[in-house]
N, C-alpha and C. Protein backbone atom coordinates (compact mmCIF):
# COMPACT_ATOMS: atom_id res chain seq x y z
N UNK A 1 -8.25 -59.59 20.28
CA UNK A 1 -9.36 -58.71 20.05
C UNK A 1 -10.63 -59.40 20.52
N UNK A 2 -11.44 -59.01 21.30
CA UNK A 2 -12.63 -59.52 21.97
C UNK A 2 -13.39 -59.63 20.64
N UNK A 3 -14.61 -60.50 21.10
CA UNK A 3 -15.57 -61.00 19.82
C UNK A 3 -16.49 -59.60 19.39
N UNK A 4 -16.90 -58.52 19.87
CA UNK A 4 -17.55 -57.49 19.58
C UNK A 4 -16.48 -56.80 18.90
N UNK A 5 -15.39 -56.41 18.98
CA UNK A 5 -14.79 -55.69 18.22
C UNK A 5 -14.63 -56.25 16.69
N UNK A 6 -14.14 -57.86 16.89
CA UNK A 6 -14.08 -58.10 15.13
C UNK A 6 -15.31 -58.02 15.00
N UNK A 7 -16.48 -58.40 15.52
CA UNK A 7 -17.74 -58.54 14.45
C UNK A 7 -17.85 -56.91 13.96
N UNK A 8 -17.61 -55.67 15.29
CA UNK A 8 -17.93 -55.04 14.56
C UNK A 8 -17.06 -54.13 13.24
N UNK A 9 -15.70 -54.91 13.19
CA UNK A 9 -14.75 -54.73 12.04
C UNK A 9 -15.21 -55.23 10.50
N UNK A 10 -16.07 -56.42 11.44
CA UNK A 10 -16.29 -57.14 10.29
C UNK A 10 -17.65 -56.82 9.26
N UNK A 11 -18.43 -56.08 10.35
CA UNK A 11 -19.66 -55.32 10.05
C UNK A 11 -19.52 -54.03 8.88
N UNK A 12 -18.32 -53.36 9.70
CA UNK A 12 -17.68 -52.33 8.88
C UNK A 12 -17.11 -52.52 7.18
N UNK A 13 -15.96 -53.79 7.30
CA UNK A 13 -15.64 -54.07 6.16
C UNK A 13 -16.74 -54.56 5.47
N UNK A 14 -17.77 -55.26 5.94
CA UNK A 14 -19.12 -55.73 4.86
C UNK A 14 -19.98 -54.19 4.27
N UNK A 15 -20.22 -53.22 5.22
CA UNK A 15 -20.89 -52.03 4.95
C UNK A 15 -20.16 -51.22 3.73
N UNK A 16 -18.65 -50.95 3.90
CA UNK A 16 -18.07 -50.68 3.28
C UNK A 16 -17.77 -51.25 1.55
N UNK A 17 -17.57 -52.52 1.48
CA UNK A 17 -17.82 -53.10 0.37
C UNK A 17 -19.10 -53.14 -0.53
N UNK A 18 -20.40 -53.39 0.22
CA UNK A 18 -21.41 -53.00 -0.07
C UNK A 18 -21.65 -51.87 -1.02
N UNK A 19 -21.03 -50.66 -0.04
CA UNK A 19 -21.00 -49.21 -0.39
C UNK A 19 -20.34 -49.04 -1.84
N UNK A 20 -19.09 -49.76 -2.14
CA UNK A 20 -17.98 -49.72 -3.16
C UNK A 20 -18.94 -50.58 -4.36
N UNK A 21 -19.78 -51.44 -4.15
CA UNK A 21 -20.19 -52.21 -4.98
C UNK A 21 -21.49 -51.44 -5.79
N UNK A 22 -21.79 -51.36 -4.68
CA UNK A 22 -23.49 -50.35 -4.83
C UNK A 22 -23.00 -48.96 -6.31
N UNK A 23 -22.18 -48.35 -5.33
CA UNK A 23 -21.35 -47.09 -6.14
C UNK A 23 -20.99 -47.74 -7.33
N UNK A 24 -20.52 -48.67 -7.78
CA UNK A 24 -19.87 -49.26 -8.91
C UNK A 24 -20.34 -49.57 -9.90
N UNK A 25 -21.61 -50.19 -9.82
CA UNK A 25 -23.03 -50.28 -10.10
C UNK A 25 -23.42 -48.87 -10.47
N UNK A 26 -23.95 -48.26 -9.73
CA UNK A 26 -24.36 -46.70 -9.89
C UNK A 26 -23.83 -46.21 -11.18
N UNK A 27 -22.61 -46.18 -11.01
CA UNK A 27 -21.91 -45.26 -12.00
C UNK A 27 -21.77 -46.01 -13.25
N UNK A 28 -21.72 -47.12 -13.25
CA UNK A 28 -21.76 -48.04 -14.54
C UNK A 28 -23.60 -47.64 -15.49
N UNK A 29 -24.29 -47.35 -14.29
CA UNK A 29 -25.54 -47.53 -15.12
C UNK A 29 -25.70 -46.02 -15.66
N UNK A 30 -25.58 -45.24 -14.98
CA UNK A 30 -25.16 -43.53 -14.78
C UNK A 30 -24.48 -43.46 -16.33
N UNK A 31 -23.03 -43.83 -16.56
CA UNK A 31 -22.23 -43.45 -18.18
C UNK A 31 -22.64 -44.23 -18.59
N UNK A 32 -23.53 -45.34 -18.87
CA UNK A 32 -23.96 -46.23 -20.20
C UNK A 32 -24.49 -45.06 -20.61
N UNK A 33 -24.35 -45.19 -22.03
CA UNK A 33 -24.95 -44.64 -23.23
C UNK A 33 -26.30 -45.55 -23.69
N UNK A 34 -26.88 -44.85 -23.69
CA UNK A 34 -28.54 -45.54 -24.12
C UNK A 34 -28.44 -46.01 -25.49
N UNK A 35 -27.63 -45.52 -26.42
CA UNK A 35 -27.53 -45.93 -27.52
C UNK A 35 -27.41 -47.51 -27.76
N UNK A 36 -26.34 -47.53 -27.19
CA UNK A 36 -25.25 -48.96 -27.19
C UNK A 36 -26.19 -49.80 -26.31
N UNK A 37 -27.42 -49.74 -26.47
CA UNK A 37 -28.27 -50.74 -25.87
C UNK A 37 -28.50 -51.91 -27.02
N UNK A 38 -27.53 -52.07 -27.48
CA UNK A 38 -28.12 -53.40 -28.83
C UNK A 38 -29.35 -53.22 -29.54
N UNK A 39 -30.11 -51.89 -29.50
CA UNK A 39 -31.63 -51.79 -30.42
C UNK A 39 -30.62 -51.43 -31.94
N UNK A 40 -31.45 -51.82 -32.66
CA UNK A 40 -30.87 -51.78 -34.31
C UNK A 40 -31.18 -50.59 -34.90
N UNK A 41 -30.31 -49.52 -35.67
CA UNK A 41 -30.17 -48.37 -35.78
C UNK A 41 -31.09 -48.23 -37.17
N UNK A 42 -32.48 -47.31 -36.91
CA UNK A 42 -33.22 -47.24 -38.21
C UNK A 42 -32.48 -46.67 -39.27
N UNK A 43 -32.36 -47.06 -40.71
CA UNK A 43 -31.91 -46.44 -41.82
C UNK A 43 -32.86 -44.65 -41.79
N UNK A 44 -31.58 -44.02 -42.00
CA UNK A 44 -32.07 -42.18 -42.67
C UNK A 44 -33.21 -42.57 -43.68
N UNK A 45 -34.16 -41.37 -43.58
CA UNK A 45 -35.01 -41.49 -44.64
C UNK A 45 -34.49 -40.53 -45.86
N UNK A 46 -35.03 -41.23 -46.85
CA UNK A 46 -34.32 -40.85 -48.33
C UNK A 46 -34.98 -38.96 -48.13
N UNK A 47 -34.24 -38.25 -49.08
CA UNK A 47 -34.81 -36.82 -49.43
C UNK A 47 -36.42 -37.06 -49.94
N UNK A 48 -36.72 -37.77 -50.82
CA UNK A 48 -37.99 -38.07 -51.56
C UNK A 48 -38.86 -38.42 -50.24
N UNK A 49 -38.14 -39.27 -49.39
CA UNK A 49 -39.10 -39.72 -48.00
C UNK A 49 -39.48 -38.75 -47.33
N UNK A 50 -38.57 -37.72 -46.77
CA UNK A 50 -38.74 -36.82 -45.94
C UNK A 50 -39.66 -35.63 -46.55
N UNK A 51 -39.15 -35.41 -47.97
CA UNK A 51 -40.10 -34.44 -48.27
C UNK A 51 -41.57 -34.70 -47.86
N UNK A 52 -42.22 -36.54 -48.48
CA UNK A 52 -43.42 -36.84 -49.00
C UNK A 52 -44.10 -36.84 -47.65
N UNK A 53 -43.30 -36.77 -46.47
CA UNK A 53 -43.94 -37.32 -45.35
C UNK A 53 -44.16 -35.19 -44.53
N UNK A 54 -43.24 -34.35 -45.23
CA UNK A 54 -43.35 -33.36 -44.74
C UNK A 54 -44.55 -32.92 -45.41
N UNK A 55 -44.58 -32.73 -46.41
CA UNK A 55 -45.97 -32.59 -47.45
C UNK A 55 -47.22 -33.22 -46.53
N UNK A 56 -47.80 -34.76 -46.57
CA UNK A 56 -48.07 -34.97 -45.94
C UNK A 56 -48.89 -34.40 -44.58
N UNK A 57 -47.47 -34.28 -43.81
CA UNK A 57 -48.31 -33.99 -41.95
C UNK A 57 -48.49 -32.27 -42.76
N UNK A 58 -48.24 -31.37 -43.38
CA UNK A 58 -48.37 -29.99 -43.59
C UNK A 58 -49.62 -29.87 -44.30
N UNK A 59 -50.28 -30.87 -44.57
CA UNK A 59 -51.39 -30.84 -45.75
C UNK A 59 -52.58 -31.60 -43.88
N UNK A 60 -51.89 -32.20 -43.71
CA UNK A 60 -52.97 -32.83 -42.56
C UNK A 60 -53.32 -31.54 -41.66
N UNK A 61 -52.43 -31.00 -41.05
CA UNK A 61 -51.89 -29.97 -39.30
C UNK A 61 -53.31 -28.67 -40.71
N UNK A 62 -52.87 -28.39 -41.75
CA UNK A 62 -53.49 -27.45 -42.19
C UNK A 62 -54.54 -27.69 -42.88
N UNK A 63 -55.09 -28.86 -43.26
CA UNK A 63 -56.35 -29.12 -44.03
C UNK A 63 -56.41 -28.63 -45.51
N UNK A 64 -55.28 -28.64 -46.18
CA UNK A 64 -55.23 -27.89 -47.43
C UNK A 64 -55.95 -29.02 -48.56
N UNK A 65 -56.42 -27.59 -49.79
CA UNK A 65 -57.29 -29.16 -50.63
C UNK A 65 -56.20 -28.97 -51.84
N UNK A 66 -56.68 -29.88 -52.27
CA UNK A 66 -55.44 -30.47 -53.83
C UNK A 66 -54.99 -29.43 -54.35
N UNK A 67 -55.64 -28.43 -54.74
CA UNK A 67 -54.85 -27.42 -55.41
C UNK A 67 -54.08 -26.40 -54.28
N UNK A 68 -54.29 -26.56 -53.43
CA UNK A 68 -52.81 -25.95 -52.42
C UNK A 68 -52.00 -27.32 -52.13
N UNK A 69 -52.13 -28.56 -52.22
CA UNK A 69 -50.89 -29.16 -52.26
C UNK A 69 -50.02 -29.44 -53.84
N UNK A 70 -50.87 -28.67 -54.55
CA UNK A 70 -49.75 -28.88 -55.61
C UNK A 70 -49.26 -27.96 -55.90
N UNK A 71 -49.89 -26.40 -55.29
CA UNK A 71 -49.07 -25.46 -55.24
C UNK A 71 -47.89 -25.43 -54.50
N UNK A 72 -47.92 -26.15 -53.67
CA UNK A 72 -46.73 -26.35 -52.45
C UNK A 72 -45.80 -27.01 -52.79
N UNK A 73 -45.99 -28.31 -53.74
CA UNK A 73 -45.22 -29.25 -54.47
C UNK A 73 -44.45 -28.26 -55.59
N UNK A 74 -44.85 -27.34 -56.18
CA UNK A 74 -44.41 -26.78 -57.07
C UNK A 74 -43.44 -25.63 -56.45
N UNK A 75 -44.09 -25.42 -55.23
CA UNK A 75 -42.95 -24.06 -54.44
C UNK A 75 -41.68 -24.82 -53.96
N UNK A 76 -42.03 -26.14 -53.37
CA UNK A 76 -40.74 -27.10 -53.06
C UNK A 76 -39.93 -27.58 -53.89
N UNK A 77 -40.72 -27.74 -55.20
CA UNK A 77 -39.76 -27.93 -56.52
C UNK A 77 -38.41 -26.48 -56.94
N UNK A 78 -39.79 -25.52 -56.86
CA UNK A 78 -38.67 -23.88 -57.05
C UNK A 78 -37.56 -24.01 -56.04
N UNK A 79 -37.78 -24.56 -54.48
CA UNK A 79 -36.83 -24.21 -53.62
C UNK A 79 -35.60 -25.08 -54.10
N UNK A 80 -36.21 -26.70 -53.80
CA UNK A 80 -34.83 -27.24 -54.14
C UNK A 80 -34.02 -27.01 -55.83
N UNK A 81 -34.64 -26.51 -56.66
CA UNK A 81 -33.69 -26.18 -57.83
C UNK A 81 -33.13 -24.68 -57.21
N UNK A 82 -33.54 -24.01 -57.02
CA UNK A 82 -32.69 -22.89 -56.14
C UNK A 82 -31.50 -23.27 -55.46
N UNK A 83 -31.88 -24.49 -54.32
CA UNK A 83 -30.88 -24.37 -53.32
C UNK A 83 -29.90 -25.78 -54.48
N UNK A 84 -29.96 -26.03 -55.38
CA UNK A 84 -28.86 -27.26 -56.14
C UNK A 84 -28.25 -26.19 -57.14
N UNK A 85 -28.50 -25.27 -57.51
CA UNK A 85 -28.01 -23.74 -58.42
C UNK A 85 -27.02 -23.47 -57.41
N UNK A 86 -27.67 -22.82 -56.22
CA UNK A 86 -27.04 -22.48 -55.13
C UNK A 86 -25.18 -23.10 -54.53
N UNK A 87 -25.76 -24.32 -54.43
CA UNK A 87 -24.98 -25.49 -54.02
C UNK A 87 -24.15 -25.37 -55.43
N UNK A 88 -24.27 -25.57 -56.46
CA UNK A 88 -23.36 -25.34 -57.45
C UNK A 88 -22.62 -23.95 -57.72
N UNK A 89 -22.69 -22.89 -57.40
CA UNK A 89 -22.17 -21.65 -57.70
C UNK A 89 -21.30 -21.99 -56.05
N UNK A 90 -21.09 -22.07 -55.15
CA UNK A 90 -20.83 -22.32 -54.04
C UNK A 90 -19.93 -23.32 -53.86
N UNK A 91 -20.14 -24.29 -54.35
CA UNK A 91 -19.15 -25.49 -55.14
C UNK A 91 -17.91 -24.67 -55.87
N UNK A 92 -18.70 -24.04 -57.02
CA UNK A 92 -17.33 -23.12 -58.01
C UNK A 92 -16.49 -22.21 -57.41
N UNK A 93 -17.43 -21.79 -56.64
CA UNK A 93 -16.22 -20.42 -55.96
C UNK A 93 -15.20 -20.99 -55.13
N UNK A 94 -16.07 -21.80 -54.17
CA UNK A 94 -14.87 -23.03 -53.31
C UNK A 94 -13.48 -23.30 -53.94
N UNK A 95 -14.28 -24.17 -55.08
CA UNK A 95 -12.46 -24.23 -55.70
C UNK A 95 -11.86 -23.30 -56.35
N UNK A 96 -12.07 -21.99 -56.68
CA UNK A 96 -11.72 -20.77 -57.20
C UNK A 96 -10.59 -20.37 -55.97
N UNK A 97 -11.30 -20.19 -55.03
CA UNK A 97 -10.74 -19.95 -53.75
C UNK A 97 -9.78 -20.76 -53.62
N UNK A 98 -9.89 -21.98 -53.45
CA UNK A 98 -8.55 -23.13 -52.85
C UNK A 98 -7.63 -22.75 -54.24
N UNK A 99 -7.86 -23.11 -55.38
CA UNK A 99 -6.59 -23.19 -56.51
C UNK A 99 -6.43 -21.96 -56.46
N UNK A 100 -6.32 -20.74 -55.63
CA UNK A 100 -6.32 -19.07 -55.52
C UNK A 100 -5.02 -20.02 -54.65
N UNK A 101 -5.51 -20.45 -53.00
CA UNK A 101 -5.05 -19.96 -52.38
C UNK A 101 -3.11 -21.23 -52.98
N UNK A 102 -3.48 -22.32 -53.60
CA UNK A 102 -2.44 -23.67 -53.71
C UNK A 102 -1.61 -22.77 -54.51
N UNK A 103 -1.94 -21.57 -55.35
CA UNK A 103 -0.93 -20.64 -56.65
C UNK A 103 0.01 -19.96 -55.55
N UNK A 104 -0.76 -19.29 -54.76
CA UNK A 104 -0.16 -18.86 -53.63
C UNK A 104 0.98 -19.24 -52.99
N UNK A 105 0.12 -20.37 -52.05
CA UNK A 105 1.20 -20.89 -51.68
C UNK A 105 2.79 -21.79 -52.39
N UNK A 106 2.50 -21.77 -53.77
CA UNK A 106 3.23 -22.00 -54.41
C UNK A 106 4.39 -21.75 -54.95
N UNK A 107 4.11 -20.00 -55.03
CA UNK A 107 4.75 -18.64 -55.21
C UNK A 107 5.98 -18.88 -53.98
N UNK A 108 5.71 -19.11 -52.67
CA UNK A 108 5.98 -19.14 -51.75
C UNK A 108 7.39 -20.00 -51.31
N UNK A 109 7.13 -21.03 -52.24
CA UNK A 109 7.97 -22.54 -52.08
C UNK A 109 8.88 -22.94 -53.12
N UNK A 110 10.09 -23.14 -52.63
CA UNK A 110 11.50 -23.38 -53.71
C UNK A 110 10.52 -24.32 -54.41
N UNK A 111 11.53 -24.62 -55.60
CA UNK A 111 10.88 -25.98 -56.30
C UNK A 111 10.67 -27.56 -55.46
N UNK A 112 12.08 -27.54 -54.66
CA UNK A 112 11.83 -29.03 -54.01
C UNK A 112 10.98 -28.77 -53.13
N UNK A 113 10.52 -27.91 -52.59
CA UNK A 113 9.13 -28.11 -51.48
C UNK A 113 7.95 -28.07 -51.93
N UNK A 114 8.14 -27.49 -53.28
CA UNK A 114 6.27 -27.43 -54.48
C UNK A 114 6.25 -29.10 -54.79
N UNK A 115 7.27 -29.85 -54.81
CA UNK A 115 6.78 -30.99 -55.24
C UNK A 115 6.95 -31.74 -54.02
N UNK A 116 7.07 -31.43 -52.47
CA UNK A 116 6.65 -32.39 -51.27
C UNK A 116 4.97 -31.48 -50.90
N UNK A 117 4.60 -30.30 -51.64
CA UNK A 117 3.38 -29.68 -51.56
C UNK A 117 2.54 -30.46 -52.05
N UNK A 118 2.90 -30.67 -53.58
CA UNK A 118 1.55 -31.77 -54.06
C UNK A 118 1.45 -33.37 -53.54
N UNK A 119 2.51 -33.47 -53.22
CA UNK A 119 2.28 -35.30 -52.57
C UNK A 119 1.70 -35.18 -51.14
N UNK A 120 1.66 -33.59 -50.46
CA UNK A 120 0.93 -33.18 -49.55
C UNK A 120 -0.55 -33.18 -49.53
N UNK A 121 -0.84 -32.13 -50.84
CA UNK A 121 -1.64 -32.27 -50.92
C UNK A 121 -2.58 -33.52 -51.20
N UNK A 122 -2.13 -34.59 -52.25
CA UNK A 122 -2.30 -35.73 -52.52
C UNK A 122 -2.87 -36.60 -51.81
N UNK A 123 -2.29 -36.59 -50.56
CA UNK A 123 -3.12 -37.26 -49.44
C UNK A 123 -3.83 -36.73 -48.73
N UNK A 124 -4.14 -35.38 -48.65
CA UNK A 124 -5.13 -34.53 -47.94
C UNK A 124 -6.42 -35.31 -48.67
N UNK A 125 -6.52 -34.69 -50.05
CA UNK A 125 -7.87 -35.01 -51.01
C UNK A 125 -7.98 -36.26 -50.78
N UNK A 126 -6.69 -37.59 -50.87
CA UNK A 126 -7.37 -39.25 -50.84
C UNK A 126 -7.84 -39.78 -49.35
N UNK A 127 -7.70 -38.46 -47.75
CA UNK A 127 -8.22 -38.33 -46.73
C UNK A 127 -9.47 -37.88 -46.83
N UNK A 128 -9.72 -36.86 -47.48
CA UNK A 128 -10.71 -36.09 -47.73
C UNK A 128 -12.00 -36.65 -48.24
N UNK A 129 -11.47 -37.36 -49.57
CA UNK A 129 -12.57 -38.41 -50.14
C UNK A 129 -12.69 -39.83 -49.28
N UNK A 130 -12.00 -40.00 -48.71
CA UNK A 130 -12.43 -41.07 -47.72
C UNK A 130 -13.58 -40.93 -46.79
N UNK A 131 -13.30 -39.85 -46.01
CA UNK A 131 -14.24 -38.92 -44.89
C UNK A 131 -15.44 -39.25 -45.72
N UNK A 132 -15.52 -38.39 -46.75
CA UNK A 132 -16.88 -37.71 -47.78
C UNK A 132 -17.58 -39.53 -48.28
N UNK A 133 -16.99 -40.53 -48.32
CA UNK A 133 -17.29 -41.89 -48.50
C UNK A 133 -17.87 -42.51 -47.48
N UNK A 134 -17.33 -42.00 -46.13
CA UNK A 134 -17.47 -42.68 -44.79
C UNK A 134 -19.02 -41.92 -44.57
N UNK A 135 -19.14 -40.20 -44.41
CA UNK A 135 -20.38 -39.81 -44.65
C UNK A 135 -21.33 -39.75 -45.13
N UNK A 136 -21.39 -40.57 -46.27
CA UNK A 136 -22.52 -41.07 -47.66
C UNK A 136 -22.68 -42.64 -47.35
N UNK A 137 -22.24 -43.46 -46.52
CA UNK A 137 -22.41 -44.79 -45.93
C UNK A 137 -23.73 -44.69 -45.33
């Protein structure tokens, strides 16, 4: 092979690698997740935080004087005992519903399968409360 042809083989295979490297690069920076940049993940702000700081910028953005922020404090008080009433009647019916539907399915199942039902169930709920542990972390 004359000397112009390898150099320009050799030109080729360098352009080419280049190209593969460049691209490789690219796409590595492209799917990083911005997250997973090692910055340290701020703690959630508490309910008491979020309220005091919503109060707050809503009393600033609107210029309200003391006696409309304690009217507001007192309407946010009505809401959240509403929505924890709420959350409790909602709670009750839930399990009204499920021990509705476990009678059910119960009806359904010889005896030896009602008792591979509850060791079924058994580990659903000690899955279940795990999850609900992992989400309150």
């Amino acid at each position: 092979m004359p000397k112009s042809r390898l150099s320009a083989a050799l030109y080729l295979l360098l352009v080419f690698l280049s190209g593969a490297l460049v691209g490789t690069f690219a796409y590595r920076l492209y799917s990083m997740r911005t997250v997973s940049a090692g910055m340290p993940q701020q703690p959630r702000p508490t309910p008491e935080e979020r309220r005091h700081h919503y109060v707050e910028d809503l009393t600033s953005r609107t210029k309200m004087d003391d006696a409309q922020v304690a009217k507001l404090n007192q309407i946010l008080d009505e809401a959240k005992a509403s929505f924890i009433q709420l959350n409790g009647k909602l709670k009750a019916e839930g399990e009204a519903i499920q021990n509705h539907q476990v009678e059910e399915i119960n009806t359904i199942l010889r005896p030896d399968q009602q008792a591979a039902y509850a060791v079924f169930r058994a580990e659903r709920e000690k899955l279940r409360q795990q999850r609900a542990k992992q989400l309150n972390k």
